[in-house]
PDB file of N, CA and C in Angstrom:
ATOM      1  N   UNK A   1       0.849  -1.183   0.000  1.00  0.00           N
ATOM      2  CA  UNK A   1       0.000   0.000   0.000  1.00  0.00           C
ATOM      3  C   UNK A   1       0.891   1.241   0.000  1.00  0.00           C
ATOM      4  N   UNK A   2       0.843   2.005  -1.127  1.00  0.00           N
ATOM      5  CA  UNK A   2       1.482   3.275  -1.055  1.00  0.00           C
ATOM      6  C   UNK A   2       0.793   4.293  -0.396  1.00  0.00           C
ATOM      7  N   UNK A   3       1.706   5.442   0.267  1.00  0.00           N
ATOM      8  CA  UNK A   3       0.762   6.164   1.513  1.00  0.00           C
ATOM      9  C   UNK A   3       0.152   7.600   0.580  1.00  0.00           C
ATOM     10  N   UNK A   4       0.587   7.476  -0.282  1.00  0.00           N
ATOM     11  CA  UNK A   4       0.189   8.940  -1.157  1.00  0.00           C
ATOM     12  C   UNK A   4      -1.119   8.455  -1.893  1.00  0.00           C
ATOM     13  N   UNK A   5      -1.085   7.187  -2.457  1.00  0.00           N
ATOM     14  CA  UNK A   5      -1.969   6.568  -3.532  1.00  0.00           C
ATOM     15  C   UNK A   5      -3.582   6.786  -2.225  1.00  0.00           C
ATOM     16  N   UNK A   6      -2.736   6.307  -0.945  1.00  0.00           N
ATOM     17  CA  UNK A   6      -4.581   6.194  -0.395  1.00  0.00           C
ATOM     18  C   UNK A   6      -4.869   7.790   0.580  1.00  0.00           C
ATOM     19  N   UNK A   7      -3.800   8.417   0.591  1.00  0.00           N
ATOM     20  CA  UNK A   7      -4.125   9.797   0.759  1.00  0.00           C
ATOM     21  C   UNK A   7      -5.086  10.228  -0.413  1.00  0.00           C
ATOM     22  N   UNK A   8      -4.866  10.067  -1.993  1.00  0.00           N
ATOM     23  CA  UNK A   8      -5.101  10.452  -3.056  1.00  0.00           C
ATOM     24  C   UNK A   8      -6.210   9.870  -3.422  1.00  0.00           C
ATOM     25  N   UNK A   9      -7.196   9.049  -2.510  1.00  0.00           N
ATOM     26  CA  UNK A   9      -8.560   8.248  -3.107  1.00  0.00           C
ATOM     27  C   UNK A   9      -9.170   8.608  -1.798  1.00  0.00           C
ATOM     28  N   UNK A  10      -8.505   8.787  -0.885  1.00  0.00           N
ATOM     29  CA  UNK A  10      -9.239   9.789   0.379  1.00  0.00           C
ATOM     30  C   UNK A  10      -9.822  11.210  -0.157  1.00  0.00           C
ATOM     31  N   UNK A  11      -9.117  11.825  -0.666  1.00  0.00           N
ATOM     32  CA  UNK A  11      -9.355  13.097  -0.752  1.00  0.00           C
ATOM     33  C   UNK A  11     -10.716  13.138  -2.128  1.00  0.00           C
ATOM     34  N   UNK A  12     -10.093  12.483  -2.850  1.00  0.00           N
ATOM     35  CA  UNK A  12     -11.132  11.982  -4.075  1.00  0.00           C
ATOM     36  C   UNK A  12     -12.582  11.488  -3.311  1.00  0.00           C
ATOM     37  N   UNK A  13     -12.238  10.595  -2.641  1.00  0.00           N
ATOM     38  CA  UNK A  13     -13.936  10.197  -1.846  1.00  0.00           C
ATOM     39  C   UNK A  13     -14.589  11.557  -1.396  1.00  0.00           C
ATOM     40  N   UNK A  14     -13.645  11.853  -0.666  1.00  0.00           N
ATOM     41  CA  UNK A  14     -14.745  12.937   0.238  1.00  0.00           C
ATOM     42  C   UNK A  14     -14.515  14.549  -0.158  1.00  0.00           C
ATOM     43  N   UNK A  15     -13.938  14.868  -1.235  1.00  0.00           N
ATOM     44  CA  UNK A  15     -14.152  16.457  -1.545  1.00  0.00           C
ATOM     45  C   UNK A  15     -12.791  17.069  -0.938  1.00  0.00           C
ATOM     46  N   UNK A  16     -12.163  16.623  -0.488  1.00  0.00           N
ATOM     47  CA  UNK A  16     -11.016  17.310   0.743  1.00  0.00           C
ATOM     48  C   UNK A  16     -10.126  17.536  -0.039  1.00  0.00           C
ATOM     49  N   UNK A  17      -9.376  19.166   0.332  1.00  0.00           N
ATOM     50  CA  UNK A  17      -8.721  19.701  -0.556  1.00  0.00           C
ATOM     51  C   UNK A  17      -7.422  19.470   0.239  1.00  0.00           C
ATOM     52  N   UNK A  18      -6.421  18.964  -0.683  1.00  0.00           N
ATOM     53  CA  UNK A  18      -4.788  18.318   0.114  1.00  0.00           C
ATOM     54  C   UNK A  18      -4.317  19.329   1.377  1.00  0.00           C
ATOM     55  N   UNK A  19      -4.170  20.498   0.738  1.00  0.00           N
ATOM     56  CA  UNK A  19      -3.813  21.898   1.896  1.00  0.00           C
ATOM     57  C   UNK A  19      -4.642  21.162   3.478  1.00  0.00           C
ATOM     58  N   UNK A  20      -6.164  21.117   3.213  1.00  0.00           N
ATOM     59  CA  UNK A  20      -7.310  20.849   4.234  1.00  0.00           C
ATOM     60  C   UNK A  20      -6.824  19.556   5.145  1.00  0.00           C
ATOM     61  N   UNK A  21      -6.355  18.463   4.064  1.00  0.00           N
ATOM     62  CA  UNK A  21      -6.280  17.298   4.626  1.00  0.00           C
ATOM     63  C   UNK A  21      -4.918  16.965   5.439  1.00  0.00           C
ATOM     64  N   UNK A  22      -3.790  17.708   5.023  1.00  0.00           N
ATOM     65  CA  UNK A  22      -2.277  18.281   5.529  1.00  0.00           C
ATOM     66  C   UNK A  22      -2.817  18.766   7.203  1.00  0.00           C
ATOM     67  N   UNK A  23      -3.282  19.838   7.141  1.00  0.00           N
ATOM     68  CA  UNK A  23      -3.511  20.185   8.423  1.00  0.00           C
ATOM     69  C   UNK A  23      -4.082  19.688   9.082  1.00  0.00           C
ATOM     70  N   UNK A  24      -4.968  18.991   9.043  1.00  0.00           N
ATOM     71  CA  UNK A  24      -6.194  18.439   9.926  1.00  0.00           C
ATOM     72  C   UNK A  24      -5.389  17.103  10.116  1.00  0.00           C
ATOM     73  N   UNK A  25      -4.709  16.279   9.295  1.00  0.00           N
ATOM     74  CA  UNK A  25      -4.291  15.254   9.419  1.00  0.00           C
ATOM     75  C   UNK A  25      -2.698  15.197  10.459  1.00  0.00           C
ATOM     76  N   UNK A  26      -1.737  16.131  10.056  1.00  0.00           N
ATOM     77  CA  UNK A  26      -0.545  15.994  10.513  1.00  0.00           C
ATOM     78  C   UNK A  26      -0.009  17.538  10.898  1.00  0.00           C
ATOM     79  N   UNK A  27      -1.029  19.016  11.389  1.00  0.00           N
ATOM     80  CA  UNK A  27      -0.789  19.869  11.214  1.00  0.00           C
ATOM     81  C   UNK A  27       0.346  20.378   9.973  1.00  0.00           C
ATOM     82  N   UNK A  28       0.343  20.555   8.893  1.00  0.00           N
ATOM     83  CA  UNK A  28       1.196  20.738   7.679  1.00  0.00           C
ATOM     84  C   UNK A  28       0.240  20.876   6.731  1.00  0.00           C
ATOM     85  N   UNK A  29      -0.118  21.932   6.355  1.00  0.00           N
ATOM     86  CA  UNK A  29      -0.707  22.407   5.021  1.00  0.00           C
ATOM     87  C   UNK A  29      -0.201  21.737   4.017  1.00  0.00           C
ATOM     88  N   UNK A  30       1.164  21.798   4.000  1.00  0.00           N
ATOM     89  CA  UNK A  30       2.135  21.574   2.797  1.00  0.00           C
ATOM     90  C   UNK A  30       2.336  19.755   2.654  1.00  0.00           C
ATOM     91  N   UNK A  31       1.983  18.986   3.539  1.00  0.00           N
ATOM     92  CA  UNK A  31       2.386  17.975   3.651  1.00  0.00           C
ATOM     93  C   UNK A  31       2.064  16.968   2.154  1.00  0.00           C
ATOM     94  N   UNK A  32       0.520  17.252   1.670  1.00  0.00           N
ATOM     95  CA  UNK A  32       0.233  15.949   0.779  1.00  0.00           C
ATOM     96  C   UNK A  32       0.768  16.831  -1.026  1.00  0.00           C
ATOM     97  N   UNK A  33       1.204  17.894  -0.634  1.00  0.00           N
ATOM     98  CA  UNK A  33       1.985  18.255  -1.884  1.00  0.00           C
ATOM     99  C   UNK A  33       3.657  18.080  -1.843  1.00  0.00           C
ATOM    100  N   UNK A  34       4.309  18.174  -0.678  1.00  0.00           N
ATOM    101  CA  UNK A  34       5.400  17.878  -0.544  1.00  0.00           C
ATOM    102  C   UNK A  34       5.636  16.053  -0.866  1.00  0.00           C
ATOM    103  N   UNK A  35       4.432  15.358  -0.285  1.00  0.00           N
ATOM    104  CA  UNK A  35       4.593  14.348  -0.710  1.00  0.00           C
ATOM    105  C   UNK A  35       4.481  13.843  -2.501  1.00  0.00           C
ATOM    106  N   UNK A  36       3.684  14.802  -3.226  1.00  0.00           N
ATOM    107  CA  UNK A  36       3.692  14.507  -4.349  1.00  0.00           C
ATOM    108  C   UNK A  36       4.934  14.600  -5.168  1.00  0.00           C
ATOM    109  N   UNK A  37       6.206  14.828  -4.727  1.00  0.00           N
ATOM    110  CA  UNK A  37       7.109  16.166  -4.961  1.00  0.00           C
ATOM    111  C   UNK A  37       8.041  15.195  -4.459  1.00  0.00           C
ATOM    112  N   UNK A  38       7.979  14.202  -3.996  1.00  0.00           N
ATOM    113  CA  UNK A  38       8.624  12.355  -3.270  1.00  0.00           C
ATOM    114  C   UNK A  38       9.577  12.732  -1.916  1.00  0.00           C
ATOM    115  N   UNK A  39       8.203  13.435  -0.862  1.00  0.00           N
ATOM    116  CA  UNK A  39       8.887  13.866   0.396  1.00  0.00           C
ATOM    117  C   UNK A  39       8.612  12.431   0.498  1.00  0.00           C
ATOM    118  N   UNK A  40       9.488  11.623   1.822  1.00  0.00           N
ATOM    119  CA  UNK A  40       8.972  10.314   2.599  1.00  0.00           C
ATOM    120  C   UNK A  40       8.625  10.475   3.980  1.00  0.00           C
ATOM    121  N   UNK A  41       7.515  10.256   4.294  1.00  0.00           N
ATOM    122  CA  UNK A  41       7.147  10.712   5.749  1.00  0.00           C
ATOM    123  C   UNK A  41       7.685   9.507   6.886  1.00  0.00           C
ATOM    124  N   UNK A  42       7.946  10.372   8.283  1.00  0.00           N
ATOM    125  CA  UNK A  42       8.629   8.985   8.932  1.00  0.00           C
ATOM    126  C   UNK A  42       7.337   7.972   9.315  1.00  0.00           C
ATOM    127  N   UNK A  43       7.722   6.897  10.065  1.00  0.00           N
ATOM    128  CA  UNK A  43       6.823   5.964  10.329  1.00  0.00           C
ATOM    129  C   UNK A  43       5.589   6.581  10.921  1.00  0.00           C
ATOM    130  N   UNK A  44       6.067   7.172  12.167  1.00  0.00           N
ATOM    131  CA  UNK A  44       5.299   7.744  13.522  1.00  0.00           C
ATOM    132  C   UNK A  44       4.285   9.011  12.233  1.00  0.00           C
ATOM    133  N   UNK A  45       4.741   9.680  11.102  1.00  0.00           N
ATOM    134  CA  UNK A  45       3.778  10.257  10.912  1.00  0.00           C
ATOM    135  C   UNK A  45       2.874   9.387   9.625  1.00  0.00           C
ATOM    136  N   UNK A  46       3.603   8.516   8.798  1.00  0.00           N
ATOM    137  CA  UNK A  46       2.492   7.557   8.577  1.00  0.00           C
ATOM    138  C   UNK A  46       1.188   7.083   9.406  1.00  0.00           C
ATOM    139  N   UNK A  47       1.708   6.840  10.002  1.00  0.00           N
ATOM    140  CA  UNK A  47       0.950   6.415  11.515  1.00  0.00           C
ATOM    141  C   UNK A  47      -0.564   7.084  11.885  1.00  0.00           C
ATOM    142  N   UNK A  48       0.107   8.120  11.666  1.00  0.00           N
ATOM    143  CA  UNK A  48      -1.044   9.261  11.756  1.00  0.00           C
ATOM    144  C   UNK A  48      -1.946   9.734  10.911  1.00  0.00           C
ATOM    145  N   UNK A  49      -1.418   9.423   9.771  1.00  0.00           N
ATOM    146  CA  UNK A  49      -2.135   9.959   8.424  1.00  0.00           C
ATOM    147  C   UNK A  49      -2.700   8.680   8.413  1.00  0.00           C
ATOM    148  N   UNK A  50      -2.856   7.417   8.302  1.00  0.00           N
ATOM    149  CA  UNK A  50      -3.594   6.112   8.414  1.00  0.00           C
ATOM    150  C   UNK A  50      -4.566   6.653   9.538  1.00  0.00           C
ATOM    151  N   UNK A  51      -4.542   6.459  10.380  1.00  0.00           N
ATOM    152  CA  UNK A  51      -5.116   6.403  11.758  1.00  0.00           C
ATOM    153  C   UNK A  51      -6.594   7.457  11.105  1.00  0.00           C
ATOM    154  N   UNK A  52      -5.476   8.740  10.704  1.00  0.00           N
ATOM    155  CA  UNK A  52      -6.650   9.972  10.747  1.00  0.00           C
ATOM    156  C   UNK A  52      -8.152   9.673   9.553  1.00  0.00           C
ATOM    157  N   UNK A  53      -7.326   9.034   8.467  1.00  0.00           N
ATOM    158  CA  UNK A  53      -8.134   8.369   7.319  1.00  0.00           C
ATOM    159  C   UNK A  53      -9.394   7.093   7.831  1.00  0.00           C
ATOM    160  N   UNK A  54      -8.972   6.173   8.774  1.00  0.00           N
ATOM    161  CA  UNK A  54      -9.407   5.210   9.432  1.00  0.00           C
ATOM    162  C   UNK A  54     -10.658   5.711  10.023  1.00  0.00           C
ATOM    163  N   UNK A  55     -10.151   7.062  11.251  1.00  0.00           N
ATOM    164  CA  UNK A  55     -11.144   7.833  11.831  1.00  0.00           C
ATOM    165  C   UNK A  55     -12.366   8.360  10.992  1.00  0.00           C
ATOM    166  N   UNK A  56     -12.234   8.667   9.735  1.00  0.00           N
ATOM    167  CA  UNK A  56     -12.714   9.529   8.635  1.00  0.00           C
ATOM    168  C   UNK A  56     -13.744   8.419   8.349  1.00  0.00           C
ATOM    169  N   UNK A  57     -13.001   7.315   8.170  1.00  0.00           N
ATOM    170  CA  UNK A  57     -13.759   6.222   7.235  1.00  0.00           C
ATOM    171  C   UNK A  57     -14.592   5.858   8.327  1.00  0.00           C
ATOM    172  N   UNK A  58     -14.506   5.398   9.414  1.00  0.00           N
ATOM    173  CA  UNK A  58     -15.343   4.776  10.799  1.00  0.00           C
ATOM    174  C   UNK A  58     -16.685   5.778  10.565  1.00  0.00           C
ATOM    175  N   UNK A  59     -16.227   7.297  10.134  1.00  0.00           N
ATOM    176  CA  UNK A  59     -17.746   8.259  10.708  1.00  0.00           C
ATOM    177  C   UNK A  59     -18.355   7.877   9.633  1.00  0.00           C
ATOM    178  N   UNK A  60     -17.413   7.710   8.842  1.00  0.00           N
ATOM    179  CA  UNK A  60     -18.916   8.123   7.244  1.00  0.00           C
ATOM    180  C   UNK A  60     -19.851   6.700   7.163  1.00  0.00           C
ATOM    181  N   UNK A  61     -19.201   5.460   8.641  1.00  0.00           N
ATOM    182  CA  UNK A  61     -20.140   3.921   8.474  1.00  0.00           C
ATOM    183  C   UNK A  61     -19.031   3.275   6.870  1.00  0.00           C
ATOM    184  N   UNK A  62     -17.930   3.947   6.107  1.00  0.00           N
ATOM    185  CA  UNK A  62     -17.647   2.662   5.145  1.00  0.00           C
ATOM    186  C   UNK A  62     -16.767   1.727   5.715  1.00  0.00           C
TER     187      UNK A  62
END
């Protein structure tokens, strides 16, 4: 599982603009464009960006 590919079908599901999903996810505006750009995030903030997506997915019931 690549961490950009399911950032990138997250944001696609639900309308969320990368800037939106950066902050709310890992405080970093810049984060899911730096990643397009082949930043590598460490584990601990993988971690977080899963987790936060997980949380996302639990409310909406998919």
């Amino acid at each position: 599982m690549h961490l950009l590919s399911t950032i990138e079908r997250h944001l696609r599901r639900n309308g969320v603009p990368p800037t939106r999903f950066g902050r709310e996810a890992v405080n970093d505006p810049r984060f899911v464009l730096d990643l397009r750009r082949g930043r590598e995030p460490r584990a601990a903030t993988r971690d977080r960006v899963l987790a936060y997506i997980a949380m996302h997915r639990e409310q909406a019931g998919a």
